[in-house]
C-alpha atoms as a PDB file:
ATOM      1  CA  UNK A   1      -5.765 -59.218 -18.161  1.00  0.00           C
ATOM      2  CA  UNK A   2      -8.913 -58.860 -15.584  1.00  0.00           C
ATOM      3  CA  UNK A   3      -8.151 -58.701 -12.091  1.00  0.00           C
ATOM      4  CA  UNK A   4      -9.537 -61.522  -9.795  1.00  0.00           C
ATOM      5  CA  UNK A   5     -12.559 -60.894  -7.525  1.00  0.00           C
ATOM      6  CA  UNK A   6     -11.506 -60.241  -4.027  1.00  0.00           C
ATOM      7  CA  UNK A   7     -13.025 -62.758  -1.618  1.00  0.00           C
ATOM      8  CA  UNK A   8     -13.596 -62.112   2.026  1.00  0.00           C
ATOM      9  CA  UNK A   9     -10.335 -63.569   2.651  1.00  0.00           C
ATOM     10  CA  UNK A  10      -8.231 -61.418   1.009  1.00  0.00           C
ATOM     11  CA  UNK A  11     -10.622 -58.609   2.435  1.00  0.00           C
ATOM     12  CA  UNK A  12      -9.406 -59.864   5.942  1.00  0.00           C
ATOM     13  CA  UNK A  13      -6.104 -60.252   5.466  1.00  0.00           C
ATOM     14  CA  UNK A  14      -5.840 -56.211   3.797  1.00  0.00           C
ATOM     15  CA  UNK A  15      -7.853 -55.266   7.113  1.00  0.00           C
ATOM     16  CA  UNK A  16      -5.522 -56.811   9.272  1.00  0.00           C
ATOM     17  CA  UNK A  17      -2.575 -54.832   7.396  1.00  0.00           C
ATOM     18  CA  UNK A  18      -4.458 -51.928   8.338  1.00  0.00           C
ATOM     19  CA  UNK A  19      -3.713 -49.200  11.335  1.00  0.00           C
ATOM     20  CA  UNK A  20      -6.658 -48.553  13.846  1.00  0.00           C
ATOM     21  CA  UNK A  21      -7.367 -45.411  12.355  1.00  0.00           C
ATOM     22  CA  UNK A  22      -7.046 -46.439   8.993  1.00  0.00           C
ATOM     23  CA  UNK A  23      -9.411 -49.201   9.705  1.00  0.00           C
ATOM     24  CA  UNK A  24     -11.917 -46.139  11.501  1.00  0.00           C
ATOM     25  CA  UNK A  25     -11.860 -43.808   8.230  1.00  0.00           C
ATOM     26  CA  UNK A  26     -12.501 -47.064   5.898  1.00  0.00           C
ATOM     27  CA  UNK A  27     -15.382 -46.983   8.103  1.00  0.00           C
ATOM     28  CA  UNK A  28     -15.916 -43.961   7.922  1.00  0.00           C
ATOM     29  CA  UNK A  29     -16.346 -43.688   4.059  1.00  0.00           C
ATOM     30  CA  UNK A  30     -18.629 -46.601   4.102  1.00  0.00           C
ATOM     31  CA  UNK A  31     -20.734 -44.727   6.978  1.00  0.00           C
ATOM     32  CA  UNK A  32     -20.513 -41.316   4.432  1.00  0.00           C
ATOM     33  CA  UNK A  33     -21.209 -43.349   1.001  1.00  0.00           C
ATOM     34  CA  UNK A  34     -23.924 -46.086   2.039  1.00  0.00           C
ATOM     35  CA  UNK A  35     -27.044 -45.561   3.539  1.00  0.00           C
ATOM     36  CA  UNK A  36     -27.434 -49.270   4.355  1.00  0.00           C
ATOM     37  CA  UNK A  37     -24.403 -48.837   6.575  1.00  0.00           C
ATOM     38  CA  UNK A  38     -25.575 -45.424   7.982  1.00  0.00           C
ATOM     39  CA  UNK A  39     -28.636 -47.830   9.393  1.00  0.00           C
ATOM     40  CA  UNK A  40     -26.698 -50.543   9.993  1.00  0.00           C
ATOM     41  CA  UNK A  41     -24.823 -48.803  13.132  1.00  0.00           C
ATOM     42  CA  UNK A  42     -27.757 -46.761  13.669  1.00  0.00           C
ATOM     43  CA  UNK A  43     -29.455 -50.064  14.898  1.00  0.00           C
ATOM     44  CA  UNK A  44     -26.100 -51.433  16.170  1.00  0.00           C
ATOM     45  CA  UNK A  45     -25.079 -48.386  18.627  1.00  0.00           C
ATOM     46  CA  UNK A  46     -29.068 -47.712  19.350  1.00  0.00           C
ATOM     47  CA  UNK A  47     -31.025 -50.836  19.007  1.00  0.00           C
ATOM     48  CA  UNK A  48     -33.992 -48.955  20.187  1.00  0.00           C
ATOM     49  CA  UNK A  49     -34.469 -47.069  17.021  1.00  0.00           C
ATOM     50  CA  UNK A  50     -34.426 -49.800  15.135  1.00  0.00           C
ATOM     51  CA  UNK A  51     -38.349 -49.440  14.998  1.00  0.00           C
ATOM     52  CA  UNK A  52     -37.629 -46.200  13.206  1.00  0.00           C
ATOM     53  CA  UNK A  53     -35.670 -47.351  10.430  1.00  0.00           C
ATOM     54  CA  UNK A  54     -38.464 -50.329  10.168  1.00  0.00           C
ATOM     55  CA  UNK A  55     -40.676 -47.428   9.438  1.00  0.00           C
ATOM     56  CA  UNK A  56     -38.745 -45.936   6.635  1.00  0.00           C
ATOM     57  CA  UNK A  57     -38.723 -49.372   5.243  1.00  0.00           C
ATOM     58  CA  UNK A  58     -42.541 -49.733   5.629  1.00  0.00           C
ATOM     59  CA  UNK A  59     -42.951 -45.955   4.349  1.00  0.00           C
ATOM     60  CA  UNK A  60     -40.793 -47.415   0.875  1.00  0.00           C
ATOM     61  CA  UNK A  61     -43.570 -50.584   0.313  1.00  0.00           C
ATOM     62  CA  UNK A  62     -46.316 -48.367   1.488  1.00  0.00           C
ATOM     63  CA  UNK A  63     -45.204 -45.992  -1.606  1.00  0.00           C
ATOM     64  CA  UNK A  64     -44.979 -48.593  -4.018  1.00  0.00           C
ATOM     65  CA  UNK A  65     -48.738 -49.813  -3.431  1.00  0.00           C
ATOM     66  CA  UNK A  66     -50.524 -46.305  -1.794  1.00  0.00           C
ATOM     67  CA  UNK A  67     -48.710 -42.958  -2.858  1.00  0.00           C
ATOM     68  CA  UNK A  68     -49.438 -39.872  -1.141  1.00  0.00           C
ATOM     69  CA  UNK A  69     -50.147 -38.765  -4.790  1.00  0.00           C
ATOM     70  CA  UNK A  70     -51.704 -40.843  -7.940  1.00  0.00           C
ATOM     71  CA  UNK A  71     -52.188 -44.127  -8.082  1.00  0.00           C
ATOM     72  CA  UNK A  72     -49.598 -47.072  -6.743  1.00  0.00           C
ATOM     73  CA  UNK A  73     -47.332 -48.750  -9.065  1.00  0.00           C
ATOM     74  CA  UNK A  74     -46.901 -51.838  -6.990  1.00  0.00           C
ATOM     75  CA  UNK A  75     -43.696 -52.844  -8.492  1.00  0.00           C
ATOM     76  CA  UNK A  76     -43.087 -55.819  -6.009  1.00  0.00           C
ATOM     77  CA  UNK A  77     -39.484 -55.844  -7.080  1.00  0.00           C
ATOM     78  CA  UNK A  78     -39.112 -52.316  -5.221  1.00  0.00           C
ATOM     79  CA  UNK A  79     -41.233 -53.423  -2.539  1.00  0.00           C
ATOM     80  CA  UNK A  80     -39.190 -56.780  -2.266  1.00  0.00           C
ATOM     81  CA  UNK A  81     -35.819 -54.563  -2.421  1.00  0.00           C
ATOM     82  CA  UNK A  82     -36.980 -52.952   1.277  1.00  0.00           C
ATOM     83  CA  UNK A  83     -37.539 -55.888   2.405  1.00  0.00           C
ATOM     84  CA  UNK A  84     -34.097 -57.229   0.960  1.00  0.00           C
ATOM     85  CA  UNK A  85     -32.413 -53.721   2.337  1.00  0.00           C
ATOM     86  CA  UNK A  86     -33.752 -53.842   5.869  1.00  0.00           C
ATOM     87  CA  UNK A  87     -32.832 -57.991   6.237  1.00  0.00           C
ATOM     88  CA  UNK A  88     -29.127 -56.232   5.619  1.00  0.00           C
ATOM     89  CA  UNK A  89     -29.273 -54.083   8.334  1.00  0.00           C
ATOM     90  CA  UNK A  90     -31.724 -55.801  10.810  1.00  0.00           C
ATOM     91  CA  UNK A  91     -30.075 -56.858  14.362  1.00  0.00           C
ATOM     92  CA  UNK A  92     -33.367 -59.090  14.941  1.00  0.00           C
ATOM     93  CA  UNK A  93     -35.928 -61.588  12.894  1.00  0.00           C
ATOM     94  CA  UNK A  94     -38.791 -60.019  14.694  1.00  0.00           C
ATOM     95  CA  UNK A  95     -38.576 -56.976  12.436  1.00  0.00           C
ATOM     96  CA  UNK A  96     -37.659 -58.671   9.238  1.00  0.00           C
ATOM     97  CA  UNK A  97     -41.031 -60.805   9.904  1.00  0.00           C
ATOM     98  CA  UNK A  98     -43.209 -57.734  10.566  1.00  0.00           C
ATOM     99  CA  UNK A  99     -42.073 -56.171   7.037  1.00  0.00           C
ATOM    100  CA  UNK A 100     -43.138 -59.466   5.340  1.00  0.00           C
ATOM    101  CA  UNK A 101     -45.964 -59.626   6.562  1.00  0.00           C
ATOM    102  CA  UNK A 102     -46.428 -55.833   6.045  1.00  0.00           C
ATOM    103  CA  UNK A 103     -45.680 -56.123   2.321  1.00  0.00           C
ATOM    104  CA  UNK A 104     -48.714 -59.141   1.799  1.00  0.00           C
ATOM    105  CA  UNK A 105     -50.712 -57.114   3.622  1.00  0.00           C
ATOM    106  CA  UNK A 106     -50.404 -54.313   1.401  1.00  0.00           C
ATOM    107  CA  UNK A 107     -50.599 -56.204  -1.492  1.00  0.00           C
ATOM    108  CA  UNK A 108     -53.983 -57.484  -0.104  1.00  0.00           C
ATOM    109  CA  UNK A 109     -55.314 -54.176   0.435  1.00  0.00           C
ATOM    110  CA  UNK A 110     -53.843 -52.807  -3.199  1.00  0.00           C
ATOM    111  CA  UNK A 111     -55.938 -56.115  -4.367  1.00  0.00           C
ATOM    112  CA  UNK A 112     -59.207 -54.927  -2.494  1.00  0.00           C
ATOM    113  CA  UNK A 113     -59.327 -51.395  -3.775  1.00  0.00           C
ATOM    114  CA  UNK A 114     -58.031 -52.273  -7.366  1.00  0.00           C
ATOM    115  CA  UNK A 115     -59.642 -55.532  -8.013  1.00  0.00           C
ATOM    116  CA  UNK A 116     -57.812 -58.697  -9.286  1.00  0.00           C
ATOM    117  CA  UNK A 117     -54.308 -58.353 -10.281  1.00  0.00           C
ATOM    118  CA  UNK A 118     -51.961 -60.916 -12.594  1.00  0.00           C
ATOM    119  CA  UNK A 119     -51.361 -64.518 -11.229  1.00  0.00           C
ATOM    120  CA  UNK A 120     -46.849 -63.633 -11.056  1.00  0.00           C
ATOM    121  CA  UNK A 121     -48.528 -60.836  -8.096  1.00  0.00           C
ATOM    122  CA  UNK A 122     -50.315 -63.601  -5.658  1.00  0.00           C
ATOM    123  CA  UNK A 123     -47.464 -65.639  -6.215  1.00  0.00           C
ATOM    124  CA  UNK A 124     -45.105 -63.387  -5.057  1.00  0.00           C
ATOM    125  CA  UNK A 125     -47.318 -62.372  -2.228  1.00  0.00           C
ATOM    126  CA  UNK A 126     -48.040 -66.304  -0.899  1.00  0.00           C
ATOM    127  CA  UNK A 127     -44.095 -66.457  -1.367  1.00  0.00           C
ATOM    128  CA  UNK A 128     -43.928 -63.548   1.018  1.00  0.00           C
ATOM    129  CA  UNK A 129     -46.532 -65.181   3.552  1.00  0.00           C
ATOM    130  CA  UNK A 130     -44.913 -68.478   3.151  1.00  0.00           C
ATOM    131  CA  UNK A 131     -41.254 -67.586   3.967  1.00  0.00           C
ATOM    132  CA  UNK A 132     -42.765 -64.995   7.372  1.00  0.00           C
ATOM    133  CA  UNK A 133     -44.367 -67.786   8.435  1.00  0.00           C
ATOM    134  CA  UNK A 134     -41.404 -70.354   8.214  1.00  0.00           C
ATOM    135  CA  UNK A 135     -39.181 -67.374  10.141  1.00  0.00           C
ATOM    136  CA  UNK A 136     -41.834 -67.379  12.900  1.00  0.00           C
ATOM    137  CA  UNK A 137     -41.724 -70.786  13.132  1.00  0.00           C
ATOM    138  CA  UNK A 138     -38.269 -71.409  13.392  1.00  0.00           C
ATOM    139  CA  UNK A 139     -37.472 -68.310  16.047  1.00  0.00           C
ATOM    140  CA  UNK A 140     -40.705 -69.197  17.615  1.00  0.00           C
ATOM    141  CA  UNK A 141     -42.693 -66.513  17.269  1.00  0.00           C
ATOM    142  CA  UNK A 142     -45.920 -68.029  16.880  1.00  0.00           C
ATOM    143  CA  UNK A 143     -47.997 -66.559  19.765  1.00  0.00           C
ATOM    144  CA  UNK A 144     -47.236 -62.610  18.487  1.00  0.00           C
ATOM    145  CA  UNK A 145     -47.925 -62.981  14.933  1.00  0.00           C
ATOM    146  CA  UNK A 146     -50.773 -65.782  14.613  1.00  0.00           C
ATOM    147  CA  UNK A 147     -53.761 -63.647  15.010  1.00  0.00           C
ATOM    148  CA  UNK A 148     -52.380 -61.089  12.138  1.00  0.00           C
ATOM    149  CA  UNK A 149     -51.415 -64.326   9.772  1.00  0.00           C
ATOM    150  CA  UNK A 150     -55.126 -65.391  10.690  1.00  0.00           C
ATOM    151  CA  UNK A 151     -56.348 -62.079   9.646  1.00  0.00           C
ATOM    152  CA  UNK A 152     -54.196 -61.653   6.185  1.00  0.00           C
ATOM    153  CA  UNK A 153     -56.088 -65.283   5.468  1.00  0.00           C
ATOM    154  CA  UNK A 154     -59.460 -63.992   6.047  1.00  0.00           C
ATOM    155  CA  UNK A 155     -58.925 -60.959   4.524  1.00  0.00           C
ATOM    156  CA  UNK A 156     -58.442 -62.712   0.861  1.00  0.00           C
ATOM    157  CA  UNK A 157     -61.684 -64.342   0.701  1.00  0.00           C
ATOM    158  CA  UNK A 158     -62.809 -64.216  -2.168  1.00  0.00           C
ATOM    159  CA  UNK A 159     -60.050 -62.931  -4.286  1.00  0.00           C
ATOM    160  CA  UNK A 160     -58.893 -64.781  -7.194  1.00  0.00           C
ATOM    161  CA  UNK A 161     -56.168 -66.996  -8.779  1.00  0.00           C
ATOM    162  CA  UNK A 162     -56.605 -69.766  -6.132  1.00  0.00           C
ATOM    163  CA  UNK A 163     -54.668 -66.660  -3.554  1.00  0.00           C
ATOM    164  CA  UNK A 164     -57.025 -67.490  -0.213  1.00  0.00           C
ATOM    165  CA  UNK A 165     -57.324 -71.013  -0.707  1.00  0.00           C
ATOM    166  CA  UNK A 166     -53.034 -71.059  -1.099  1.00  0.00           C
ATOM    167  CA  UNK A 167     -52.939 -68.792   1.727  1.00  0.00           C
ATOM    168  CA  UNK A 168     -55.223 -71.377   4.021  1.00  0.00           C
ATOM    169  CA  UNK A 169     -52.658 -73.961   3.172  1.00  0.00           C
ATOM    170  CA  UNK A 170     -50.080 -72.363   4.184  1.00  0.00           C
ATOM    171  CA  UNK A 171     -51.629 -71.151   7.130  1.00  0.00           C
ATOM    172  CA  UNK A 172     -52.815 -74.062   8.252  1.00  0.00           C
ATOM    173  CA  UNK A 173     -49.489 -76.031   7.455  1.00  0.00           C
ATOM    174  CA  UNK A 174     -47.661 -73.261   9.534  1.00  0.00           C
ATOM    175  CA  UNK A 175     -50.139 -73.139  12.774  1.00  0.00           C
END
């Protein structure tokens, strides 16, 4: 017989059964076993060094498209996973926005010193622009971020697939 999935609910209701200091080493172990968490209270007890662990996001996309060594791999889907990680741990959109934009941007330079990549690679990347600029719309962050969206834009000219003239749309849909 399988065992049900536990639901938040009956995660509660076990917390509330538990001591303080039972609830601190549950904690604990999570703090010990998961880096997410680890960065999680790192940004939640210091919310100044949240710009730190931004950078060891940025430092994990930057890898996937520009090793220190060899050529980048640009898998987007361990790109998108930083992006995915940090949202977990992220106290603010401002950041979350920055790495989105981040990863298009790398994928635009990747595209300028490689040449044309597959069609399933723009798309992910306007899907990227799209959703950073929906997130600085809705938290109103328009004023810090338009001249960089203005500048990913101009920076595809020319590229292929359709990728600027989506980009333009979205831009100018956005702004």
């Amino acid at each position: 017989m399988t065992q049900p999935n536990i639901t938040l609910s009956h995660l509660k209701k076990y917390l509330k059964n538990c001591s303080q200091e039972e609830l601190v080493n549950e904690i604990s172990e999570l703090f010990k076993k998961f880096p997410t968490v680890k960065e999680y209270y790192q940004i939640k007890l210091y919310p100044q060094s949240e710009e730190q662990v931004i950078t060891q996001y940025k430092k994990v996309i930057e890898n996937e498209f520009f090793p220190s060594r060899g050529f980048g791999k640009a898998r987007l889907s361990v790109a998108k996973k930083a992006i995915s990680e940090y949202k977990k741990v992220s106290q603010t959109p401002l950041g979350l926005i920055d790495m989105m934009l981040f990863y298009v941007e790398q994928g635009i330079k990747f595209t300028t010193e490689y040449g044309d990549i597959d069609e399933n690679f723009y798309i992910s990347m306007e899907s990227m622009y799209e959703k950073a600029l929906e997130s600085i719309n809705k938290y109103g962050f328009r004023d810090t971020f338009q001249k960089r969206c203005q500048k990913i834009v101009k920076d595809t000219s020319g590229m292929g697939w359709g990728f600027h003239d989506t980009l333009c749309d979205i831009y100018d849909e956005a702004f």
